[in-house]
C-alpha atoms as a PDB file:
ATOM      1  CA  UNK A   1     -35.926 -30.722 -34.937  1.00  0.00           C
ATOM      2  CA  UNK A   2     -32.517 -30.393 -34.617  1.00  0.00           C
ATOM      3  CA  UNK A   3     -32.652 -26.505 -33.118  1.00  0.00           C
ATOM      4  CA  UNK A   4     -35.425 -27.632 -30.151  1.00  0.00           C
ATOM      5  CA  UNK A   5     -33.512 -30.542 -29.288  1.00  0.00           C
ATOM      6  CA  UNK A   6     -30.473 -27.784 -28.525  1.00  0.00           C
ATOM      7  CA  UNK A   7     -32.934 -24.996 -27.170  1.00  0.00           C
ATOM      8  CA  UNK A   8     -34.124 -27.585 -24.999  1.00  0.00           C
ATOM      9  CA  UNK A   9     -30.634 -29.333 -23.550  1.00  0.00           C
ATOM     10  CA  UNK A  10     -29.345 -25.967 -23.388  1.00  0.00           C
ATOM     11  CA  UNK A  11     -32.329 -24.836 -21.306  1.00  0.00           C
ATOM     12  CA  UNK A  12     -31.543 -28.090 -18.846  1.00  0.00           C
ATOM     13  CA  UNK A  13     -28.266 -27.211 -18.622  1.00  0.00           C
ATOM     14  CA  UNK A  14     -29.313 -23.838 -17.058  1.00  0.00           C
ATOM     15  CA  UNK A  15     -32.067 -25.681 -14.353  1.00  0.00           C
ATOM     16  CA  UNK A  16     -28.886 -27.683 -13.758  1.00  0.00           C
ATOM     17  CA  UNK A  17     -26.183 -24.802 -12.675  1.00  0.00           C
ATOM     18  CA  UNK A  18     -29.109 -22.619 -11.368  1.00  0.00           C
ATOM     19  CA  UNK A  19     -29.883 -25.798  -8.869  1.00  0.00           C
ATOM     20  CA  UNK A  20     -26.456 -25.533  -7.262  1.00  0.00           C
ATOM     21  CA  UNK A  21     -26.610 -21.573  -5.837  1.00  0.00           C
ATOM     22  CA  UNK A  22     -28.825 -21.881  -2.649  1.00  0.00           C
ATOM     23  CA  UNK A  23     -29.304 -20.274   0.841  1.00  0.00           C
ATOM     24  CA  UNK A  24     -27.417 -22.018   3.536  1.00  0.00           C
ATOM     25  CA  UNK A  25     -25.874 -21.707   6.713  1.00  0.00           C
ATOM     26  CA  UNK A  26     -22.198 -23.579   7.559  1.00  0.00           C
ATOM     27  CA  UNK A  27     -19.284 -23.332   9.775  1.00  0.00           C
ATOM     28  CA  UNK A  28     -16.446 -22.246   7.280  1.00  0.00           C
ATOM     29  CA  UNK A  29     -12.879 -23.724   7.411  1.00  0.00           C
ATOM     30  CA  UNK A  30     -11.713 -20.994  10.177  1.00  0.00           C
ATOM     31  CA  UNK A  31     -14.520 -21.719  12.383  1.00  0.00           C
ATOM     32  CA  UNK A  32     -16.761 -18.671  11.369  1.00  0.00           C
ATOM     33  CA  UNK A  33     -20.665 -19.348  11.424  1.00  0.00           C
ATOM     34  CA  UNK A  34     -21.895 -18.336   7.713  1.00  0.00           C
ATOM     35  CA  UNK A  35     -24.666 -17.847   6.134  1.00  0.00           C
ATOM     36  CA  UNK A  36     -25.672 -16.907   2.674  1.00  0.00           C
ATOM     37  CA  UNK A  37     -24.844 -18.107  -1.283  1.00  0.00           C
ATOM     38  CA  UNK A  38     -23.510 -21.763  -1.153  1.00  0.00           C
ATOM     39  CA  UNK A  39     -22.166 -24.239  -3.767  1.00  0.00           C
ATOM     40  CA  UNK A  40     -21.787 -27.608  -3.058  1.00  0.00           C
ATOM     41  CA  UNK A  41     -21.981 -26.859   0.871  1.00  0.00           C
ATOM     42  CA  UNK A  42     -19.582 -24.128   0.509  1.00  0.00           C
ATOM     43  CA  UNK A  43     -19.902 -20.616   0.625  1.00  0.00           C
ATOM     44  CA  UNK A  44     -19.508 -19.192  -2.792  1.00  0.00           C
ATOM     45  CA  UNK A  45     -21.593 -16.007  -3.451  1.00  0.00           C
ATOM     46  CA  UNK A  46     -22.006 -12.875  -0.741  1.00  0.00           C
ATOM     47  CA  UNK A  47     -22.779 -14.226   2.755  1.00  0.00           C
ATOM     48  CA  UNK A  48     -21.819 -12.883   6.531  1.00  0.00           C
ATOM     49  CA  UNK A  49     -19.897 -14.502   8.835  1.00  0.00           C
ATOM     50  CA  UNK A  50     -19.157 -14.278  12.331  1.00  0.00           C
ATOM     51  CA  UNK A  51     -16.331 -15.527  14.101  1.00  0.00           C
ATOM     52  CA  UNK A  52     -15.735 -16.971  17.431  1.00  0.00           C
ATOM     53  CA  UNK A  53     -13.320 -13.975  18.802  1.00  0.00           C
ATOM     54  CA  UNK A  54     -16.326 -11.369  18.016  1.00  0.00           C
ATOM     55  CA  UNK A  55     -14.986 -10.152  14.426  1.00  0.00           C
ATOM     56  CA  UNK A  56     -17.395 -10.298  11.271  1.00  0.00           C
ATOM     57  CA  UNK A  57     -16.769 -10.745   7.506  1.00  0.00           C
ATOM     58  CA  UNK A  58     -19.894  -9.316   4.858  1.00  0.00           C
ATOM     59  CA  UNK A  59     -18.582  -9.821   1.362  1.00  0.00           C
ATOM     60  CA  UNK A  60     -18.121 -11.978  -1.590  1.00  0.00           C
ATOM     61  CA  UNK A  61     -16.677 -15.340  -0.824  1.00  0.00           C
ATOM     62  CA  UNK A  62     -15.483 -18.146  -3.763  1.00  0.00           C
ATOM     63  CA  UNK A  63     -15.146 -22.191  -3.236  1.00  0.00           C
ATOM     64  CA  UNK A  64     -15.061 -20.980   0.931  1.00  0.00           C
ATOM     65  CA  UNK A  65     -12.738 -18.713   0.795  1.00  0.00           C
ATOM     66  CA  UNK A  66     -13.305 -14.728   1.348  1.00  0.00           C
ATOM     67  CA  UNK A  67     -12.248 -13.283  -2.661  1.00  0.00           C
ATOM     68  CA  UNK A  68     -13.632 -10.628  -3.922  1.00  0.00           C
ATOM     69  CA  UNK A  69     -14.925  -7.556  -2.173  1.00  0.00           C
ATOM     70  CA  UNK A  70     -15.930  -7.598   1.479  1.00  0.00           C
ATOM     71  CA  UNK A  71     -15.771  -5.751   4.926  1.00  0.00           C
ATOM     72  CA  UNK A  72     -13.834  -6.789   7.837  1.00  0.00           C
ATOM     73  CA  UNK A  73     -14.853  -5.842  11.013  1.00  0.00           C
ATOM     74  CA  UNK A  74     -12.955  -6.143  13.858  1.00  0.00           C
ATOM     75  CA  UNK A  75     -13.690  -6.447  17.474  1.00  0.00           C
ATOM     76  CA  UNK A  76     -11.464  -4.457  18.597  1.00  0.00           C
ATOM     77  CA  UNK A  77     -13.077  -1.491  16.265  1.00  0.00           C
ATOM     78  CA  UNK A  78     -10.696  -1.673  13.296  1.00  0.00           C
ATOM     79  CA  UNK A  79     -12.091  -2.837  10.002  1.00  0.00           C
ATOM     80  CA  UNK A  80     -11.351  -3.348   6.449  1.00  0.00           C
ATOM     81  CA  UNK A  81     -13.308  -2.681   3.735  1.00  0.00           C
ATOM     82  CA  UNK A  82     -11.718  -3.473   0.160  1.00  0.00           C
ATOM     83  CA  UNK A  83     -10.860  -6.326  -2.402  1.00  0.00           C
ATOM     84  CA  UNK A  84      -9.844 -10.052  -1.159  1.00  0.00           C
ATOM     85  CA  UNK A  85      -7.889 -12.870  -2.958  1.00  0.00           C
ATOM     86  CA  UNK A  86      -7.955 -16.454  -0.932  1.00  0.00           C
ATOM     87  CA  UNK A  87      -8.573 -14.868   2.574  1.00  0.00           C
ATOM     88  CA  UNK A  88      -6.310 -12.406   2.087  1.00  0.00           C
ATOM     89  CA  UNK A  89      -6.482  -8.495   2.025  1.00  0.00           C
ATOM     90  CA  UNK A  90      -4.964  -8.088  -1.519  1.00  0.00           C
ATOM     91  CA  UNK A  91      -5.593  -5.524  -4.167  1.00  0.00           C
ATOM     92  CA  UNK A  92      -7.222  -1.780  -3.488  1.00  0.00           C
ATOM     93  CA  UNK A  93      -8.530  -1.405  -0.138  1.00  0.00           C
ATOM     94  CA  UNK A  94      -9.323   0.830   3.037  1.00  0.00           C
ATOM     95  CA  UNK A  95      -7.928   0.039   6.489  1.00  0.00           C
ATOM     96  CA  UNK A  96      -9.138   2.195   9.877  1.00  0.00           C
ATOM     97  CA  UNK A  97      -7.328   1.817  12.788  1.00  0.00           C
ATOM     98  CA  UNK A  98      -7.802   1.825  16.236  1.00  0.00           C
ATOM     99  CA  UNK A  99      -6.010   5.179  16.698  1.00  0.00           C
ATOM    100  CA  UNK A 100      -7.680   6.485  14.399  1.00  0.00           C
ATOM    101  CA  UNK A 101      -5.292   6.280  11.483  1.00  0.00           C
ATOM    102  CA  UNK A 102      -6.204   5.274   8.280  1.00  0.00           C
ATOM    103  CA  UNK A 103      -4.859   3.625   5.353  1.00  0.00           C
ATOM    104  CA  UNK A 104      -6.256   3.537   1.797  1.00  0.00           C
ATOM    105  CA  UNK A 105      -4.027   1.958  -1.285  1.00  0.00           C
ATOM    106  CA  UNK A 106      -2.711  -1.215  -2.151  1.00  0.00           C
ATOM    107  CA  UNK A 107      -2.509  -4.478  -0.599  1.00  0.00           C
ATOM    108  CA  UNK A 108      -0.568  -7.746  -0.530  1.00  0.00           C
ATOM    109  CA  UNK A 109      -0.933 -10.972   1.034  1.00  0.00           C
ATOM    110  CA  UNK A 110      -2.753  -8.863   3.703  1.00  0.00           C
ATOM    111  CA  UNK A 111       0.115  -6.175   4.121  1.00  0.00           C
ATOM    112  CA  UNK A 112       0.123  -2.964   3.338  1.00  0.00           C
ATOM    113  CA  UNK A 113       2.169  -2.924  -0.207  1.00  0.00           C
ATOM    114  CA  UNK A 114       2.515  -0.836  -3.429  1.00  0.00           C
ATOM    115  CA  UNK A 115       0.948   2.579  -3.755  1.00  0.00           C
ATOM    116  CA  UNK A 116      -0.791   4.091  -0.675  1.00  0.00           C
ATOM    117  CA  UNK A 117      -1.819   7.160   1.373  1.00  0.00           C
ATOM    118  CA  UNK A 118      -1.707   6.751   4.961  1.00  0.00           C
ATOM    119  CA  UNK A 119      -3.649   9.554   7.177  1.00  0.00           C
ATOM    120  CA  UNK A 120      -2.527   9.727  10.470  1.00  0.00           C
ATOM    121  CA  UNK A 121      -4.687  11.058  13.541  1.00  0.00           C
ATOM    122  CA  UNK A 122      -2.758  14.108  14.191  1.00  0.00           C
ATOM    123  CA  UNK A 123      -3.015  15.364  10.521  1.00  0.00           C
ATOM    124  CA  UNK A 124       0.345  14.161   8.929  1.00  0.00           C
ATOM    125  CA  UNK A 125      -0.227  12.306   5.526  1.00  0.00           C
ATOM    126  CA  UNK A 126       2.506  10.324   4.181  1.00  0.00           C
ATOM    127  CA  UNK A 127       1.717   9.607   0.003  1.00  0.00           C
ATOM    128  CA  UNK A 128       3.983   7.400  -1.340  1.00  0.00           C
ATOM    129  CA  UNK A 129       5.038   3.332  -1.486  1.00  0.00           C
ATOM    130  CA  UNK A 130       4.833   1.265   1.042  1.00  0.00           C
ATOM    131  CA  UNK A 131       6.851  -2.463   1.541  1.00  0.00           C
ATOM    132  CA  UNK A 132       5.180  -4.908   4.570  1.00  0.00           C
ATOM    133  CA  UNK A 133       3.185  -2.244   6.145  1.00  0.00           C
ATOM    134  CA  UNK A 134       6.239  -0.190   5.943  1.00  0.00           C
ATOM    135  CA  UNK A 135       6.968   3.284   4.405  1.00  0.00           C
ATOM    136  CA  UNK A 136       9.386   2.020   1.796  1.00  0.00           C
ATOM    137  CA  UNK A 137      10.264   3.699  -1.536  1.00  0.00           C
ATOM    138  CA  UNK A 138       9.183   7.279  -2.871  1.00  0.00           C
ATOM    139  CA  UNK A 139       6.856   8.962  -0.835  1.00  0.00           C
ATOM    140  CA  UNK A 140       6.300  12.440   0.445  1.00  0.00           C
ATOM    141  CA  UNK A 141       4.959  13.354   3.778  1.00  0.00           C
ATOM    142  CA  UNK A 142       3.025  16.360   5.046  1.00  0.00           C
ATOM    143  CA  UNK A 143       2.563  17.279   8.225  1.00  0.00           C
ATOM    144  CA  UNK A 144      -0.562  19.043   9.857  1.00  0.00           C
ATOM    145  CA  UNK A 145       1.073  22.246   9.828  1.00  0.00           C
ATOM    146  CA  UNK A 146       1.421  21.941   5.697  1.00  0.00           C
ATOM    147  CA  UNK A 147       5.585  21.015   6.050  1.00  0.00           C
ATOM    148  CA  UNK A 148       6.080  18.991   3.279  1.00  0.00           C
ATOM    149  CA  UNK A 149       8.873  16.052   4.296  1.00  0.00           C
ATOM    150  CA  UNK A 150      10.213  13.149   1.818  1.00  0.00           C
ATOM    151  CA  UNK A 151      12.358  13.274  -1.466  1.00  0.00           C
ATOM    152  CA  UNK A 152      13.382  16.938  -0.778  1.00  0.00           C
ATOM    153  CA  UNK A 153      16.330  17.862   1.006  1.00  0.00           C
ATOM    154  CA  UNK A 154      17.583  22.187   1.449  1.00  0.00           C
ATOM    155  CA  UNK A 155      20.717  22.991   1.056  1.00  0.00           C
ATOM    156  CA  UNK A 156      21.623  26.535   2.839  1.00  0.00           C
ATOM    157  CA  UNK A 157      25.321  28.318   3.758  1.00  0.00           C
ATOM    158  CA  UNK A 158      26.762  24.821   2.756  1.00  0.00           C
ATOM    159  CA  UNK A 159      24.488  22.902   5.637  1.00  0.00           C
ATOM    160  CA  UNK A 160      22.372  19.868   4.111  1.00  0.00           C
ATOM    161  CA  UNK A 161      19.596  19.515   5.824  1.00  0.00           C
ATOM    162  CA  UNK A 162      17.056  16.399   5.432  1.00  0.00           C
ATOM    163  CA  UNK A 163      14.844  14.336   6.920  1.00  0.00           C
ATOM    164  CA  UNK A 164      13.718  10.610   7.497  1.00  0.00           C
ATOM    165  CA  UNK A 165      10.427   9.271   9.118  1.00  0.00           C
ATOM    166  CA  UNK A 166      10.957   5.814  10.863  1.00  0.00           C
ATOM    167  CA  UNK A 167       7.996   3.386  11.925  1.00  0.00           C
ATOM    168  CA  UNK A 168       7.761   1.856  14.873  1.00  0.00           C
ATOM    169  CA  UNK A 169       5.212  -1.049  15.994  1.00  0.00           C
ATOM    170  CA  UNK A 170       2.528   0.013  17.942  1.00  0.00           C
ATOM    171  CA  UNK A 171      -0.468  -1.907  19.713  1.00  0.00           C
ATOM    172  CA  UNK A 172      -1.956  -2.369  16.175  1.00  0.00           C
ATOM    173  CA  UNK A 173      -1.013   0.660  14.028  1.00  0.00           C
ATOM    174  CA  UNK A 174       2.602   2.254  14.408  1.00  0.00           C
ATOM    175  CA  UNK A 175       3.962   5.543  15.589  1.00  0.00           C
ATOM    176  CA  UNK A 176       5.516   7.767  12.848  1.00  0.00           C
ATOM    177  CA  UNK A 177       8.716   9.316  13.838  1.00  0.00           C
ATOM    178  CA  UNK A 178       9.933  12.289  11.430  1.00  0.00           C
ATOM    179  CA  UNK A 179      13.999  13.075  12.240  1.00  0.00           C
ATOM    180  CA  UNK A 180      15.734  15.975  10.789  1.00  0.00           C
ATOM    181  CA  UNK A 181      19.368  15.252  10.077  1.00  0.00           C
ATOM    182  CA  UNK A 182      21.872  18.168   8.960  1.00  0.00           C
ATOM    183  CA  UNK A 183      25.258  17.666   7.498  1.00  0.00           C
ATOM    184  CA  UNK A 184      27.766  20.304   6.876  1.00  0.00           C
ATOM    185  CA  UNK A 185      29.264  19.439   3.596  1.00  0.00           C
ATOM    186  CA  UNK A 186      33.605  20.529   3.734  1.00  0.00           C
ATOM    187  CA  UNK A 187      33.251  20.905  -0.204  1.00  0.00           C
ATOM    188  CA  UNK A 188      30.877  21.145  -3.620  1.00  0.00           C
ATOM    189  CA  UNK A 189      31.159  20.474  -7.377  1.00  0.00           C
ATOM    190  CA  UNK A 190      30.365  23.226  -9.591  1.00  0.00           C
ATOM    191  CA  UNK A 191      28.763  23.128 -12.767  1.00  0.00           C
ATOM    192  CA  UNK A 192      26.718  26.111 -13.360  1.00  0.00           C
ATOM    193  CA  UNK A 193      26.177  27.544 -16.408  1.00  0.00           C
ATOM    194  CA  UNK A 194      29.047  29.586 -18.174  1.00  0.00           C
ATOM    195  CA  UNK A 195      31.188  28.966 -14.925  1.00  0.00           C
ATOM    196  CA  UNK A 196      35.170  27.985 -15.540  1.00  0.00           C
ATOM    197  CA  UNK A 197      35.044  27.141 -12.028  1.00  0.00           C
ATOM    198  CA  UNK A 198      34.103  23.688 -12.222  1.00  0.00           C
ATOM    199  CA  UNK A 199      35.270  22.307  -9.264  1.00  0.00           C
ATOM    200  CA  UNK A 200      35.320  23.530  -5.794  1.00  0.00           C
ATOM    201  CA  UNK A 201      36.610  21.196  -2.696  1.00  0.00           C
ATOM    202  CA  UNK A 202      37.658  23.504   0.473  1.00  0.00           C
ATOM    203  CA  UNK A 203      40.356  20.926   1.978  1.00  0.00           C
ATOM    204  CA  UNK A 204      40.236  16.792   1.782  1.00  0.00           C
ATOM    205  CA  UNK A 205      40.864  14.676  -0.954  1.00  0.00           C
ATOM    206  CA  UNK A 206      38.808  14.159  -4.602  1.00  0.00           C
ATOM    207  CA  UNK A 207      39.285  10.932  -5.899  1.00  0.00           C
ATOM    208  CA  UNK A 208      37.189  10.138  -9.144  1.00  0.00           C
ATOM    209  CA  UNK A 209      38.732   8.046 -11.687  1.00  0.00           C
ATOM    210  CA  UNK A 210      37.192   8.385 -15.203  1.00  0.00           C
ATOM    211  CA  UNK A 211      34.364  10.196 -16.383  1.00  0.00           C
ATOM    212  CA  UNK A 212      34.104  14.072 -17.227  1.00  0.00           C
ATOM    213  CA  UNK A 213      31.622  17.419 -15.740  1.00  0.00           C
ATOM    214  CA  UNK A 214      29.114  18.513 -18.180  1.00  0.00           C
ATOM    215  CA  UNK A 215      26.610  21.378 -18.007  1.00  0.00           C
ATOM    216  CA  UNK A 216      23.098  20.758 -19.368  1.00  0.00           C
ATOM    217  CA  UNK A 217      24.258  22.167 -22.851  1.00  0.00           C
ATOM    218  CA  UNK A 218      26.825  19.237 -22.960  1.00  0.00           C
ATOM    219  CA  UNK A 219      29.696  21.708 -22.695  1.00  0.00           C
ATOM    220  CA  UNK A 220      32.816  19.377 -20.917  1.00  0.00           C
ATOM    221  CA  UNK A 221      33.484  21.297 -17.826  1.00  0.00           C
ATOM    222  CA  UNK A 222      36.122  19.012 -16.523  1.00  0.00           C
ATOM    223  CA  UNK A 223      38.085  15.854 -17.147  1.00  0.00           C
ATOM    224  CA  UNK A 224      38.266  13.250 -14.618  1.00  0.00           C
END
């Protein structure tokens, strides 16, 4: 008697949750005309939504709020398509841009954070980390000729030569800059293998208190 009595409240309790996922329509909390999944006159479940300025939201929405996965599309022909967290882009998604760039990686707090690959119209592909929709960090970019820019600098006839790519804002993407910089360097430290020439400064001053020159053997090249 005892098992039906369960089988049975536990089969009530079932009607009961089942009973609060229904079909709706409602105007969410930032004006947006929705329909689909609701709970408790909310959208919770997938549903679309269209908003006033023309843009549209398909995707997974919890207690009214856009979380999970959806697509963004904007009027203005950009979209999103990736994972949400309280209205937010945040987590692994895809971002196409008006010019025709394109961003796929991480997200924060609807910026463009963490790990990410950004493919730019021209060809140019920058792989690396980025900080509030900012290259920032490791990264290595490539442009559409196959020169490969970013955490690698050439040193020739004692002339340094390296580069830096700057962002600039841009309508609604931003225009990539790549620089080259080249510095003549006036002296060098030595350390090569089976070399008694640790040292070599061609005029100026070396001022390093502490610390000694070691080849990869562990051989003490130098006191300093």
């Amino acid at each position: 008697m005892k098992k039906v009595l369960t089988i049975i409240l536990l089969g009530a309790s079932l009607n009961l949750f089942a009973q609060k996922v229904s079909l709706g329509s409602c105007i969410t909390h930032d004006g947006a005309e929705y329909r689909g999944e609701m709970v408790s006159g909310k959208p919770n479940g997938k549903g679309f939504a269209r908003f006033k300025n023309g843009d549209t939201f398909e995707g997974e929405y919890v207690k009214g709020k856009r979380q999970g996965f959806g697509v963004y599309q904007f009027s203005d022909g950009e979209k999103y398509e990736g994972q949400w967290f309280q209205d937010q882009q945040h987590g692994k998604g895809i971002y196409y841009f008006a010019n025709n760039n394109r961003y796929d990686g991480l997200w924060f707090r609807d910026y463009q954070q963490g790990r990410g690959t950004m493919y730019y119209y021209n060809g140019d592909k920058y792989e690396g980390d980025w900080q509030q929709d900012k290259r920032h960090g490791k990264g290595k970019y490539t442009d559409s000729g196959g020169a490969v820019y970013g955490n690698k600098a050439t040193l020739e006839n004692d002339t340094l030569t390296y580069y830096i790519t700057t962002s600039t804002p841009n309508g609604t993407g931003t225009k990539e800059t790549l620089e080259q910089h080249t510095v003549t360097l006036s002296g060098a430290i030595l350390c090569a293998e089976g070399s008694e020439q640790a040292i070599k400064v061609n005029g100026g001053t070396l001022d390093i208190q502490g610390g000694a020159l070691r080849n990869s053997g562990g051989k003490r090249t130098a006191v300093l």
